[in-house]
Protein backbone atom coordinates (compact mmCIF):
# COMPACT_ATOMS: atom_id res chain seq x y z
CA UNK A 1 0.00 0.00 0.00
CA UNK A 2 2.74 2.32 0.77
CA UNK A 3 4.34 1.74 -2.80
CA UNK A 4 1.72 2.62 -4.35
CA UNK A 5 0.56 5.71 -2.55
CA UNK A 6 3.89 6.81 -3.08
CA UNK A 7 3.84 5.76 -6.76
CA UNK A 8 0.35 7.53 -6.70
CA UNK A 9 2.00 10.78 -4.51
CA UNK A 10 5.17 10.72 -7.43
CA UNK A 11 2.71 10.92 -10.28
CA UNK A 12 0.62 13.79 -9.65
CA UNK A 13 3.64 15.57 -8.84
CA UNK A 14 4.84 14.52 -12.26
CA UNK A 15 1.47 15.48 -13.37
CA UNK A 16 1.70 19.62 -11.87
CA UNK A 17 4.80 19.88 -12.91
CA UNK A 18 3.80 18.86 -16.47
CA UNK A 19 1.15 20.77 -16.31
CA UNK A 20 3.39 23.90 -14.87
CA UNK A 21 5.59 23.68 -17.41
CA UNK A 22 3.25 23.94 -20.28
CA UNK A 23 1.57 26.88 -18.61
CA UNK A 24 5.25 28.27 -18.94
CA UNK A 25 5.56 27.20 -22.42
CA UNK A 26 1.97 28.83 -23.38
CA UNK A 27 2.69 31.84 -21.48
CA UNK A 28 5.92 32.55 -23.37
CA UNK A 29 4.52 31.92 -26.43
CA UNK A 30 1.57 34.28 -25.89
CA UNK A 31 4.32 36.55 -24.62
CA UNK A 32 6.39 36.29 -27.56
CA UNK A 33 3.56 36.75 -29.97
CA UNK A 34 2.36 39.92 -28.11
CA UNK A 35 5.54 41.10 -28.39
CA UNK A 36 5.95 40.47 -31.84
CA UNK A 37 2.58 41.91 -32.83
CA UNK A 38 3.50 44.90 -30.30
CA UNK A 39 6.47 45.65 -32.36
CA UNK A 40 5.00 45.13 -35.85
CA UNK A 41 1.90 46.94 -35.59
CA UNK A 42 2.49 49.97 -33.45
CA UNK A 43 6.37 50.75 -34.01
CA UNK A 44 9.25 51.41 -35.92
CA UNK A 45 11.93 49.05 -36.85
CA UNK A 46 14.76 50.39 -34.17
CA UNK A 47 18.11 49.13 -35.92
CA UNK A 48 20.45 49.87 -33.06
CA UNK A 49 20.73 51.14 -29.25
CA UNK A 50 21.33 54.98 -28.67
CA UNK A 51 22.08 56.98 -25.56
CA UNK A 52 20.79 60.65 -26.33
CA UNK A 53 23.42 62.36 -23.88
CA UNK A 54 26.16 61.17 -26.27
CA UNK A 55 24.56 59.48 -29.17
CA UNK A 56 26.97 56.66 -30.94
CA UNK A 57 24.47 55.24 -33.99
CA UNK A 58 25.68 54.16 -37.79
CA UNK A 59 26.49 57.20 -39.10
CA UNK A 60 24.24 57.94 -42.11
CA UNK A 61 25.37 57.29 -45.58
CA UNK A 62 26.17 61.12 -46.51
CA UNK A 63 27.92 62.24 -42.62
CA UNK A 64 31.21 62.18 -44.70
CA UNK A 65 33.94 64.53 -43.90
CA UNK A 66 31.78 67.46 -43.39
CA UNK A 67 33.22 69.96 -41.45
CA UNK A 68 33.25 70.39 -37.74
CA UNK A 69 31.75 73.68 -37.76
CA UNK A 70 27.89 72.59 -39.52
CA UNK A 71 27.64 71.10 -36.07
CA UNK A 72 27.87 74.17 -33.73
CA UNK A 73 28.25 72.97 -30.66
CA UNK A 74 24.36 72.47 -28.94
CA UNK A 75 26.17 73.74 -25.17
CA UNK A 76 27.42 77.06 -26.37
CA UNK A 77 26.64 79.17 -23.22
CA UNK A 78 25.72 76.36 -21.60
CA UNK A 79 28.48 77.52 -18.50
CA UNK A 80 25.28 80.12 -17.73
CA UNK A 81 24.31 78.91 -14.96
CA UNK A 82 20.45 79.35 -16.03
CA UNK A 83 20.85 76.60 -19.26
CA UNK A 84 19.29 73.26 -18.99
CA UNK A 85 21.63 70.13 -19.55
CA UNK A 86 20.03 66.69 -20.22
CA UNK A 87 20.74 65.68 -16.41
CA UNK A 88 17.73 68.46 -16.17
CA UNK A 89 14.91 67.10 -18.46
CA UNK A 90 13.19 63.97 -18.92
CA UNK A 91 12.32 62.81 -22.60
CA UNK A 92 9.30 61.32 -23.30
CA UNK A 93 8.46 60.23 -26.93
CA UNK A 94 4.70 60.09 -27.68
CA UNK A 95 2.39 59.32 -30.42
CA UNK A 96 2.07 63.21 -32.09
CA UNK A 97 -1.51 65.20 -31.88
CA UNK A 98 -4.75 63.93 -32.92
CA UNK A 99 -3.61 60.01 -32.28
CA UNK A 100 -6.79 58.71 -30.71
CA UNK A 101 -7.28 56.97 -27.22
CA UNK A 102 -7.40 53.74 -28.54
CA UNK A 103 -4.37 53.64 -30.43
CA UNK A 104 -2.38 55.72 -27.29
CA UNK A 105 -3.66 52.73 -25.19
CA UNK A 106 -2.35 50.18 -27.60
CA UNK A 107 1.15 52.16 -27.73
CA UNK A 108 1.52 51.81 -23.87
CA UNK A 109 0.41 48.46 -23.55
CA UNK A 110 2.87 47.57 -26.54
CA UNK A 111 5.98 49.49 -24.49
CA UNK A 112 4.52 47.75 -21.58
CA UNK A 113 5.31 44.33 -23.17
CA UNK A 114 8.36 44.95 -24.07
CA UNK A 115 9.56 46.37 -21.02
CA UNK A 116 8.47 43.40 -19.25
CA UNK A 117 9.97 41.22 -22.17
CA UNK A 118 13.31 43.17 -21.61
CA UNK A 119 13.03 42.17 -17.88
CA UNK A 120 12.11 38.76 -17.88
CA UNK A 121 15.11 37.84 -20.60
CA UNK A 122 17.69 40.24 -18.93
CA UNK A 123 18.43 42.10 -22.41
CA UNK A 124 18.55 46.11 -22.03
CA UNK A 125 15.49 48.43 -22.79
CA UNK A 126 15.53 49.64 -26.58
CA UNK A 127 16.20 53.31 -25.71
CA UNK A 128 14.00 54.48 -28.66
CA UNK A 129 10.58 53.26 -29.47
CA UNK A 130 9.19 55.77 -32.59
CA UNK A 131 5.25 55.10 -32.83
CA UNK A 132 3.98 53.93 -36.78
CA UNK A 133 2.55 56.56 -38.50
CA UNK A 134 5.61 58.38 -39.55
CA UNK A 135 5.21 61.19 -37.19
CA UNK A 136 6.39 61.61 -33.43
CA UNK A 137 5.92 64.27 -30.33
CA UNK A 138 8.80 64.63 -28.52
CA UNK A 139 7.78 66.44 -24.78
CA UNK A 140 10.43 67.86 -22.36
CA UNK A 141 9.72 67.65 -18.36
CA UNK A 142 11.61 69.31 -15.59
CA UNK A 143 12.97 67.63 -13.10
CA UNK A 144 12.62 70.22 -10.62
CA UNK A 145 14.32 68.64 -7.00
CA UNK A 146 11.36 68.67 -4.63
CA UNK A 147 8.70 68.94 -7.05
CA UNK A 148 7.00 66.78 -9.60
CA UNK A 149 7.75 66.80 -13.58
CA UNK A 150 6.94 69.70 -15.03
CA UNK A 151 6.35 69.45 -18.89
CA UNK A 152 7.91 72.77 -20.45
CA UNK A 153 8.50 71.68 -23.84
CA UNK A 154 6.94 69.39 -26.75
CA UNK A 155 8.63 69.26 -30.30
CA UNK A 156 6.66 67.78 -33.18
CA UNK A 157 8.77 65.91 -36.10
CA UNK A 158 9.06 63.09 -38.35
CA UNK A 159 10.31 59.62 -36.96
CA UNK A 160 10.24 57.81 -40.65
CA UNK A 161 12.56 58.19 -43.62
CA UNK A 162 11.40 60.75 -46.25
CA UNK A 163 12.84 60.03 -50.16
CA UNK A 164 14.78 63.02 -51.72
CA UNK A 165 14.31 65.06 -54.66
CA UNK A 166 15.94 66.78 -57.00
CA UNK A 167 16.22 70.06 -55.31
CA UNK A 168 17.14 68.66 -52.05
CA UNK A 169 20.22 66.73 -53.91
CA UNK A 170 21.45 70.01 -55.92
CA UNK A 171 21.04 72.26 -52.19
CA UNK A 172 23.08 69.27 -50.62
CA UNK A 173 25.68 69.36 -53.34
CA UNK A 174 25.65 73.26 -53.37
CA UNK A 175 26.26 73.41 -49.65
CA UNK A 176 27.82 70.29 -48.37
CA UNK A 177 30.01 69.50 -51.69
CA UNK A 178 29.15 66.00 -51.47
CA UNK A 179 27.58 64.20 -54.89
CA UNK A 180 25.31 61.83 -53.64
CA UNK A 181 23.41 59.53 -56.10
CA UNK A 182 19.92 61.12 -57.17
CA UNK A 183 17.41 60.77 -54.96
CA UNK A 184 19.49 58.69 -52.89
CA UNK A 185 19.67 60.74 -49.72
CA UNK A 186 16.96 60.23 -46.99
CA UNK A 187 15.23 63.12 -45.55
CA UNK A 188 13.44 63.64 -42.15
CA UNK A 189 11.78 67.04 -40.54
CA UNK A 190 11.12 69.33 -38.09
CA UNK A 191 7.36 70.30 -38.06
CA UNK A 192 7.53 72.36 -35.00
CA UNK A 193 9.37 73.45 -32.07
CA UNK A 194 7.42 75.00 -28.53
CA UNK A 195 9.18 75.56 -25.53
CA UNK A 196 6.83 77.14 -22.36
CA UNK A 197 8.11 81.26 -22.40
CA UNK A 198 8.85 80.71 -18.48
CA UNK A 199 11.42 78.42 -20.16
CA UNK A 200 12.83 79.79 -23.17
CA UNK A 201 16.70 80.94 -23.05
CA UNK A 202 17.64 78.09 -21.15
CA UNK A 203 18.65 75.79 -24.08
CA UNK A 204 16.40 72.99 -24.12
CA UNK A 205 15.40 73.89 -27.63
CA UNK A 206 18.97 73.19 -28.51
CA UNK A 207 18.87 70.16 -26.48
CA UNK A 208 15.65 68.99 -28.36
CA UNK A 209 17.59 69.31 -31.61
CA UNK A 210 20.13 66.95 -30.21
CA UNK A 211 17.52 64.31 -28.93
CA UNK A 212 15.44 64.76 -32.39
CA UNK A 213 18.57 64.21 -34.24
CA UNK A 214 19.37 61.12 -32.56
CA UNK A 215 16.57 59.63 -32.92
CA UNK A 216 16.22 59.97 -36.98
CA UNK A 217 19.72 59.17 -36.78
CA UNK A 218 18.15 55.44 -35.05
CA UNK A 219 16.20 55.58 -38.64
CA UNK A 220 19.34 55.86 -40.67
CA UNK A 221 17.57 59.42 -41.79
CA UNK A 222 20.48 61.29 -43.57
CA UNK A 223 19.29 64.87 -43.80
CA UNK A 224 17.10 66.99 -41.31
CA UNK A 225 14.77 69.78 -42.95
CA UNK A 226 12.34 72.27 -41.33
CA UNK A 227 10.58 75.79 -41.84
CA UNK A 228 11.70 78.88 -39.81
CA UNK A 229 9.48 81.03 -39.22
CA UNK A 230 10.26 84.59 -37.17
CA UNK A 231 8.65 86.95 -38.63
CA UNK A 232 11.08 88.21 -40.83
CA UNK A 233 13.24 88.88 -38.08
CA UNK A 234 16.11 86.98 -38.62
CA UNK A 235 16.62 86.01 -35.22
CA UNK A 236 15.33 82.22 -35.50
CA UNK A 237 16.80 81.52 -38.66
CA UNK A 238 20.18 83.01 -36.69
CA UNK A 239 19.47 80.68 -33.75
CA UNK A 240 19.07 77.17 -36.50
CA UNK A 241 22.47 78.20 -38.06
CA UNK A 242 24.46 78.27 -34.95
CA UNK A 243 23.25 74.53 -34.29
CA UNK A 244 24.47 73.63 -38.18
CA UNK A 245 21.44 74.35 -39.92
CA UNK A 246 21.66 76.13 -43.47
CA UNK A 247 19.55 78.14 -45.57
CA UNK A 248 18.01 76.29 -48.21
CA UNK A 249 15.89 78.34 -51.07
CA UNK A 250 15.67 75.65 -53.70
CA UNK A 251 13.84 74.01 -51.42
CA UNK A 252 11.02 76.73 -50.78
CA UNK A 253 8.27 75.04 -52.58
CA UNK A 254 8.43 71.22 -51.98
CA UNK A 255 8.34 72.32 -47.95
CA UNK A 256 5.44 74.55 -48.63
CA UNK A 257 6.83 77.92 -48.39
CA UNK A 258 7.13 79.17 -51.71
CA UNK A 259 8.17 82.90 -51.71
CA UNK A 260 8.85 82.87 -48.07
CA UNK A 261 5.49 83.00 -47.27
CA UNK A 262 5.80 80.47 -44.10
CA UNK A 263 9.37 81.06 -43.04
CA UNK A 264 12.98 80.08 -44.31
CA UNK A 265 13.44 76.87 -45.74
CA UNK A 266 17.22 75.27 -43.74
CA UNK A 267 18.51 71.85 -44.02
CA UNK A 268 20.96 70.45 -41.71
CA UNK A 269 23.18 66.47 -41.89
CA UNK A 270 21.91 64.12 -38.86
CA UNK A 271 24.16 65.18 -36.18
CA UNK A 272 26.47 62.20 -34.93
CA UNK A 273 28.52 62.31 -32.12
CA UNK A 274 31.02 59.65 -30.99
C-alpha cells in the first residue's frame, strides 16, 4: 500500500509539474507573440541602441567629412548657470496630436510588453521606441528637486525616412560639396518646435535638436529639414544656423513655403557624435 501511494503521490507531482511547465511554455509563447505583434503593428523598426546624452548610432550614408563647424556645438553658453543640460529634463516620446485613445492605449500596452519582455530575458530596454505613422511628439519635463515633472517643452517631427528630390540633392551638393546619387539621400523634418516662455533661453530647444537628431539618426535618416518662421526677423533663422542648420531656397516650394510665405526653408546632416 505504501508503494503505491507513493507511486500515486510521485505521479501527480509529475502530473503539476507537467502541467506547470506547459503553462510556462503557453505563457511565453503568448508573450512572444504579443511582443511580436506589439512591435509590428504599433512601431518602428529600431536598428540599433542609442544613448541621447552622447549618441553613438551608424552614421548615415552622406555624414562624410563634413566639417566640424555645420555642427555648432548644442552647449554654447551652456556655463550660464540658467541653461538646462540633459541631467535636467526627462524625454518622453509620444504618439504626435490627434492620435486617438485607442491607439495611445495600444502604444503603452505595446511598451509595456516589451519592457516586461526586456526584464524577464535580462536584455537592455531599446532606448528608442518611434510610434507607426511616420510622425512623433517629442515632450520635455523638468525635473525640478522637490517637485513633480513639469512638462515645459513638446517638439513635433518626423520619426520615418522621407525620399529626396531633386532640389534637395542640388542644395546638398551646393552646400555640403558631397555628390550623392539622385534621390538617394533620406530626408526627415522638423514640423515644429514649442518651448513654455517661463522656459525659453535656457537651451532645451537646442537640447531637443540633439535628442530629435538622434533619434532619426536610429532611422538611418540622412538629412534633417524644417521651416523657420520669425517673422522676418532673422533672429530664429540666426538661432538654426548656430546649431548647423543652413539656408536652403531651392527648397522653398516642396516644404510649402514658396516665396517665403511660411518662413525660411534650412537643411541640416543628422548630427552624430562619438
Amino acid at each position: 500500500a505504501t508503494a503505491t501511494n507513493h507511486h500515486t503521490t510521485t505521479d501527480k507531482y509529475n502530473h503539476t509539474t507537467a502541467s506547470f511547465a506547459t503553462m510556462a511554455l503557453q505563457t511565453s509563447l503568448v508573450l512572444s507573440l504579443a511582443l511580436w505583434c506589439s512591435w509590428a503593428s504599433l512601431f518602428s523598426a529600431v536598428p540599433t541602441a542609442l544613448a541621447f546624452v552622447a549618441p553613438s548610432c551608424p552614421k548615415p550614408k552622406f555624414s562624410y567629412t563634413l566639417q566640424s563647424q555645420l555642427f555648432a556645438s548644442i552647449d554654447n553658453g551652456a556655463e550660464t548657470s540658467n541653461y538646462l543640460s540633459h541631467s535636467d529634463i526627462e524625454w518622453r516620446l509620444r504618439p504626435p496630436e490627434g492620435t486617438s485613445r485607442l491607439d495611445r492605449w495600444k502604444i503603452k500596452l505595446g511598451a509595456n510588453i516589451v519592457r516586461l519582455d526586456s526584464k524577464l530575458k535580462g536584455k537592455e530596454l531599446p532606448p528608442v521606441l518611434c510610434p507607426r505613422g511616420g510622425r512623433a511628439l517629442l515632450e520635455a519635463y523638468y525635473k525640478q528637486p522637490g517637485q513633480r515633472k513639469k512638462k515645459i517643452a513638446r517638439f513635433g517631427f518626423t520619426a520615418a525616412r522621407g525620399p529626396s528630390s531633386p532640389e534637395i540633392d542640388t542644395t546638398i551638393r551646393d552646400i555640403y560639396k558631397i555628390n550623392p546619387p539622385p534621390l538617394v539621400a533620406t530626408i526627415a523634418a522638423i514640423i515644429y518646435m514649442f518651448v513654455e516662455p517661463d522656459y525659453r533661453s535656457r537651451n532645451v530647444g537646442a537640447l531637443a535638436l540633439e535628442v530629435i537628431s538622434a533619434i532619426q539618426s536610429v532611422q538611418t535618416v540622412d538629412f534633417t529639414v524644417l521651416v523657420a518662421d520669425d517673422n522676418g526677423s532673422g533672429g530664429l533663422v540666426r538661432w538654426y544656423e548656430e546649431h548647423g542648420y543652413s539656408k536652403a531656397p531651392l527648397m522653398q516650394n516642396i516644404l510649402g513655403s514658396p516665396d517665403k510665405q511660411n518662413g525660411i526653408a534650412m537643411i541640416a546632416p543628422v548630427r552624430i557624435e562619438a
